[in-house]
N, C-alpha and C. Protein backbone atom coordinates (compact mmCIF):
# COMPACT_ATOMS: atom_id res chain seq x y z
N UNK A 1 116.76 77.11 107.31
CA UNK A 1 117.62 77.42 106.19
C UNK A 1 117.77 78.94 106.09
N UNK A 2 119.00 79.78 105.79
CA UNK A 2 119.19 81.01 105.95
C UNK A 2 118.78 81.03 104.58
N UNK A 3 118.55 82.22 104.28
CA UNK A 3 117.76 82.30 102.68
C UNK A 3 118.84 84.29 102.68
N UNK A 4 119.39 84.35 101.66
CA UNK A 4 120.65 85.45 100.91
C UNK A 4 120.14 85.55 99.58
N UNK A 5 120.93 86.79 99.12
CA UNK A 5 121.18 87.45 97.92
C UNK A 5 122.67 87.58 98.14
N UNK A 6 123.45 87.51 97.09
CA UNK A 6 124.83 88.50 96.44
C UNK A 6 124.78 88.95 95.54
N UNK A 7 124.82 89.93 95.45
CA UNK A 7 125.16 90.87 94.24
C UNK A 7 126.41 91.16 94.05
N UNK A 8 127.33 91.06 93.45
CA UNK A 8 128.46 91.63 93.27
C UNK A 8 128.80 91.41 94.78
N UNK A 9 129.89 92.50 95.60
CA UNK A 9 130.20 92.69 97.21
C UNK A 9 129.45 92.59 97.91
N UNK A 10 128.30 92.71 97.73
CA UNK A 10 127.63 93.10 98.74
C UNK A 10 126.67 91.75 99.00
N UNK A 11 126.28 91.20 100.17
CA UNK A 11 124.86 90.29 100.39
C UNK A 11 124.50 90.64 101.43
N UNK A 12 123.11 89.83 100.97
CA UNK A 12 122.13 90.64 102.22
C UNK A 12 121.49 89.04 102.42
N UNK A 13 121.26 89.17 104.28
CA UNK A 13 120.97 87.81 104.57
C UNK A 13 120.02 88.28 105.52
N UNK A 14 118.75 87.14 104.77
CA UNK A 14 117.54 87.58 106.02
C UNK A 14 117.30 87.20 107.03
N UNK A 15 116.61 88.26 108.02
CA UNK A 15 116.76 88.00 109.14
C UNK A 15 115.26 88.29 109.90
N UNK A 16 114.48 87.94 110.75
CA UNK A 16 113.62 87.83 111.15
C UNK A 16 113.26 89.40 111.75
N UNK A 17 114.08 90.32 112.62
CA UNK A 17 113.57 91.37 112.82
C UNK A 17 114.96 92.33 113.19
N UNK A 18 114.31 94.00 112.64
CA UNK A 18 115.76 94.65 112.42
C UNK A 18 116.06 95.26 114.19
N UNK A 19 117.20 95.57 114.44
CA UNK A 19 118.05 95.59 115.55
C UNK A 19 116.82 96.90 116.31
N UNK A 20 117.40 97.02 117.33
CA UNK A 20 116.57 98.52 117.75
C UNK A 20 117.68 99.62 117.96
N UNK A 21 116.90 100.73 117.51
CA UNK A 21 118.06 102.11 117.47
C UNK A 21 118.54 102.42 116.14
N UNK A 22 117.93 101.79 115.19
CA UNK A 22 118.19 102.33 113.85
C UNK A 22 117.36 103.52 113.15
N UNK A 23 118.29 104.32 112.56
CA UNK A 23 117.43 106.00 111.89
C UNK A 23 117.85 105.42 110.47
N UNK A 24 116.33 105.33 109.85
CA UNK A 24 116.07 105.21 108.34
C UNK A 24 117.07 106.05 107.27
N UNK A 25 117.87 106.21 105.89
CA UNK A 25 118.12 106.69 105.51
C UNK A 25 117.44 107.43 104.30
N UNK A 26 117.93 108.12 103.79
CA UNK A 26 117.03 108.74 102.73
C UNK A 26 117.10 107.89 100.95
N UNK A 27 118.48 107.21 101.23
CA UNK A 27 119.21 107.21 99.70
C UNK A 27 118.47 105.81 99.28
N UNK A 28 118.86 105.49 97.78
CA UNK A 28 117.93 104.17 97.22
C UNK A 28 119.78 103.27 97.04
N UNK A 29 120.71 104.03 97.20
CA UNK A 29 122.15 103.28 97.04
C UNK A 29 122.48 102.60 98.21
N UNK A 30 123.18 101.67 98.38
CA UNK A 30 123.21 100.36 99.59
C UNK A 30 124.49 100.77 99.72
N UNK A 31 125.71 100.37 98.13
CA UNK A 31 127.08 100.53 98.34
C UNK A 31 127.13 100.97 97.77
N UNK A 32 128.56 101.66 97.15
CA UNK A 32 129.29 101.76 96.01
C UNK A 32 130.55 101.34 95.81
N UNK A 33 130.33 100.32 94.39
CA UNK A 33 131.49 99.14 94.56
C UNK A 33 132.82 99.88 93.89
N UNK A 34 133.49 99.16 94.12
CA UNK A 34 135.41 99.54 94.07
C UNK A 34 135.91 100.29 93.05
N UNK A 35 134.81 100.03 91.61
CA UNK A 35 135.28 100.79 90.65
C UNK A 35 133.82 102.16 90.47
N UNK A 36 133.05 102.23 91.42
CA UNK A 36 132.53 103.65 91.33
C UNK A 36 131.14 103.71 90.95
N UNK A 37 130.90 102.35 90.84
CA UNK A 37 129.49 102.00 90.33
C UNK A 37 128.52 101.78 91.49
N UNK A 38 127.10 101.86 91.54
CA UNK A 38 126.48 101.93 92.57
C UNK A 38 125.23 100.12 92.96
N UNK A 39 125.60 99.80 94.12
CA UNK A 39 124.46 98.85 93.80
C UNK A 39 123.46 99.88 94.77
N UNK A 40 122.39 99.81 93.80
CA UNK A 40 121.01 100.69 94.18
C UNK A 40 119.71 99.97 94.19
N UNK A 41 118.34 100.14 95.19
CA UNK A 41 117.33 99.62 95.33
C UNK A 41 116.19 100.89 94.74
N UNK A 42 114.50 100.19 93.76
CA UNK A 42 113.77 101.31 93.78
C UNK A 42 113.19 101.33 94.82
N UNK A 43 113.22 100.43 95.65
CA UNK A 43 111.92 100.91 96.51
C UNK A 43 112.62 99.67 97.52
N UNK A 44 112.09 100.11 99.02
CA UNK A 44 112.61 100.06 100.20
C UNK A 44 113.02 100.39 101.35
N UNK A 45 113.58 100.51 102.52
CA UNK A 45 113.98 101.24 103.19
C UNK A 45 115.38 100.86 103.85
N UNK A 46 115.82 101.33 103.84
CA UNK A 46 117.79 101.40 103.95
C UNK A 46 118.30 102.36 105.18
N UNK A 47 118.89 101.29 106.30
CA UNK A 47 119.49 101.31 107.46
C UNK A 47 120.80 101.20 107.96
N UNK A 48 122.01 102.41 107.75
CA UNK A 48 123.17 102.38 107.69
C UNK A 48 123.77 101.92 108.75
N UNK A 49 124.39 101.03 109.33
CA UNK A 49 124.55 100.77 110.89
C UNK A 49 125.91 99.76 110.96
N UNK A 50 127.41 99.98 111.43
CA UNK A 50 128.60 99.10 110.40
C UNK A 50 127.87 98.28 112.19
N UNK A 51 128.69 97.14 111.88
CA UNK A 51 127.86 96.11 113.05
C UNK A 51 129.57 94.96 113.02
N UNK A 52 130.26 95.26 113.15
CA UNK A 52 131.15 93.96 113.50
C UNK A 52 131.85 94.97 112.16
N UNK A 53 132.73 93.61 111.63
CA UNK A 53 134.12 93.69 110.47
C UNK A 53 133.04 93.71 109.36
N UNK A 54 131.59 92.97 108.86
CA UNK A 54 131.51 93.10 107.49
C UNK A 54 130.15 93.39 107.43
N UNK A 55 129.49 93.75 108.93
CA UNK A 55 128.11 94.05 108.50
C UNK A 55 127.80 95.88 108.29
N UNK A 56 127.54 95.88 107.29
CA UNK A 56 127.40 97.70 106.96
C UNK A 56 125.58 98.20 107.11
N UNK A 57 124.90 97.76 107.60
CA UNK A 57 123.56 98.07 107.48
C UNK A 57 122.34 96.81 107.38
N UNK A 58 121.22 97.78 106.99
CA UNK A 58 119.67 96.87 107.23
C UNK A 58 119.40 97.03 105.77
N UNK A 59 118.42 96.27 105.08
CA UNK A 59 117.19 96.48 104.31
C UNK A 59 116.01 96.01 104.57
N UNK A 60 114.70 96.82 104.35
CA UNK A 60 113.54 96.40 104.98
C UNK A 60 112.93 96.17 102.85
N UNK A 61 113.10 95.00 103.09
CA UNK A 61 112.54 95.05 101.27
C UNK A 61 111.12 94.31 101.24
N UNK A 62 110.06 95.62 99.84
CA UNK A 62 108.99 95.15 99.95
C UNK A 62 108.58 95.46 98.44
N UNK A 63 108.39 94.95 97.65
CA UNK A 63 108.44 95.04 96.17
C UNK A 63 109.72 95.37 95.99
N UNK A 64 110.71 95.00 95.70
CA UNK A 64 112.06 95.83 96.02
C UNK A 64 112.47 95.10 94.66
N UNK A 65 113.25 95.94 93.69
CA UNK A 65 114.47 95.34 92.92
C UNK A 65 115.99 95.86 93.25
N UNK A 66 116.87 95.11 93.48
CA UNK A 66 118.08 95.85 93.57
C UNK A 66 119.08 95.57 91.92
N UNK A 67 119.51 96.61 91.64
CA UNK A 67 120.10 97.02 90.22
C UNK A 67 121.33 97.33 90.72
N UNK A 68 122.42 97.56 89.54
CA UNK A 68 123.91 97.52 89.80
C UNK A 68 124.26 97.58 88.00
N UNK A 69 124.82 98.37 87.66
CA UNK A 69 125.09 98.55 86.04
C UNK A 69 126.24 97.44 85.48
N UNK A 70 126.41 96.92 86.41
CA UNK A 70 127.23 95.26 85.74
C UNK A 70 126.90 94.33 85.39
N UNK A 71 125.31 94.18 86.45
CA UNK A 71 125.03 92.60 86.96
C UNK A 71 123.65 92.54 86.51
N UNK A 72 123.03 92.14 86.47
CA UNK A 72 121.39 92.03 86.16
C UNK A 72 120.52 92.02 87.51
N UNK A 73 119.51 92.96 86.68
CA UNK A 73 118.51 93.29 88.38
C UNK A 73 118.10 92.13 88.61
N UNK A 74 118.00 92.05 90.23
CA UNK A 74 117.42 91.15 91.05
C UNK A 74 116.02 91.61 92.17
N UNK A 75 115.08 90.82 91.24
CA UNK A 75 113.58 90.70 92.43
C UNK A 75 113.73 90.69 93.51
N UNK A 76 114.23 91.23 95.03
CA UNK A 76 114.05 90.37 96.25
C UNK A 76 112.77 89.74 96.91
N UNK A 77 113.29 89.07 97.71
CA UNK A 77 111.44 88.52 98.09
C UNK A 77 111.63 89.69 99.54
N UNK A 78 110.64 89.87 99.71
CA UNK A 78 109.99 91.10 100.57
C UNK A 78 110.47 90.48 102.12
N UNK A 79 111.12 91.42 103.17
CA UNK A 79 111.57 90.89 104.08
C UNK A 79 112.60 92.10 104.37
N UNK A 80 113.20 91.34 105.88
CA UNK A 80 114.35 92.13 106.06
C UNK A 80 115.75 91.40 106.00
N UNK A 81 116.79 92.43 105.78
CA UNK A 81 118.10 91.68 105.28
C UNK A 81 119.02 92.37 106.42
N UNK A 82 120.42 91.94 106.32
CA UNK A 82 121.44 92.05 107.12
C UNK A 82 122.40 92.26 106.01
N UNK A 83 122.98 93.59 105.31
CA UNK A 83 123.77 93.89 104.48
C UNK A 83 125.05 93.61 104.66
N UNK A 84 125.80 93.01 104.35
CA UNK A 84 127.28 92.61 104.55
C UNK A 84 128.13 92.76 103.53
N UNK A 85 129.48 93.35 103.35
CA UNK A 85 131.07 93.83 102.32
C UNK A 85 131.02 91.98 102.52
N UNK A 86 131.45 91.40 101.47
CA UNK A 86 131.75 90.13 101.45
C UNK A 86 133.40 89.81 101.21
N UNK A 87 133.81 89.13 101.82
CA UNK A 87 134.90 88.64 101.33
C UNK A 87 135.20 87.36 101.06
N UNK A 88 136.68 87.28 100.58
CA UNK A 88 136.85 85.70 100.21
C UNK A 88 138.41 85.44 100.70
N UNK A 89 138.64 84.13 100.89
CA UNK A 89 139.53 83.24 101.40
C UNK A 89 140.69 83.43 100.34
N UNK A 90 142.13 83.96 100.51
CA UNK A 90 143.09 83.59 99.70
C UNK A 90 144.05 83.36 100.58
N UNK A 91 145.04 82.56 99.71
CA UNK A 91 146.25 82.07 100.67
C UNK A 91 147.24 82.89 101.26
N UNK A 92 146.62 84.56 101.25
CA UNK A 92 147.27 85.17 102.18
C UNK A 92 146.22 85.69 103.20
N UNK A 93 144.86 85.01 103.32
CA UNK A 93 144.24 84.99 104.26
C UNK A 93 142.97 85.50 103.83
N UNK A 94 141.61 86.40 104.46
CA UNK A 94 140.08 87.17 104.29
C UNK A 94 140.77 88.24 103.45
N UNK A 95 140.02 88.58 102.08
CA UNK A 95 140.11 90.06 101.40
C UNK A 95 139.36 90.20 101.09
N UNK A 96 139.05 91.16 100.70
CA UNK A 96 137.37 91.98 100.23
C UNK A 96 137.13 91.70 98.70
N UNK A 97 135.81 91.67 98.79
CA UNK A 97 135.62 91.30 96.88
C UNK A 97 135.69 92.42 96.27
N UNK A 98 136.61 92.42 95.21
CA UNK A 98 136.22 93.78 94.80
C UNK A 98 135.39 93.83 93.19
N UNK A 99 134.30 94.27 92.75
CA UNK A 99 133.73 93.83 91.88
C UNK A 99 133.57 95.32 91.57
């Protein structure tokens, strides 16, 4: 069973182990969504890397909450993720969520 988070645009889907050739970043911000707001982690480590059309990066989460000033913080369970821009199906075809 694949085991995810969504937050707003962004989800993160876990994955057993992170790619090789990735340089750690410094920042606790993942994205920043459409209207300027930030989804941000306290604690973690954050891997910028665009990977195909919707994958934008890593998270290595270990006590981790991720926050976003819209949505209500979310606990993650400790692990690594596969960060992905999400989109959705309309009848003029894939568009980006914009939240």
């Amino acid at each position: 069973m694949t085991k995810l988070f969504r937050h707003g645009d962004i989800c993160g889907v876990k994955i057993d182990k992170l790619p090789e050739g990735l340089t750690e970043t410094k920042t606790t911000i993942l994205e920043t969504g459409s209207h300027g707001h930030n989804h941000y982690i306290d604690k973690g480590k954050v891997y910028f890397k665009k990977d195909g059309e919707h994958i934008f990066g890593y998270l290595v989460a270990k006590d981790t909450t991720l926050n976003h000033e819209e949505h209500k913080d979310i606990k993650l369970d400790d692990g690594i993720y596969q960060l992905r821009k999400q989109t959705e199906y309309t009848p003029v075809g894939l568009i980006p969520v914009i939240d």
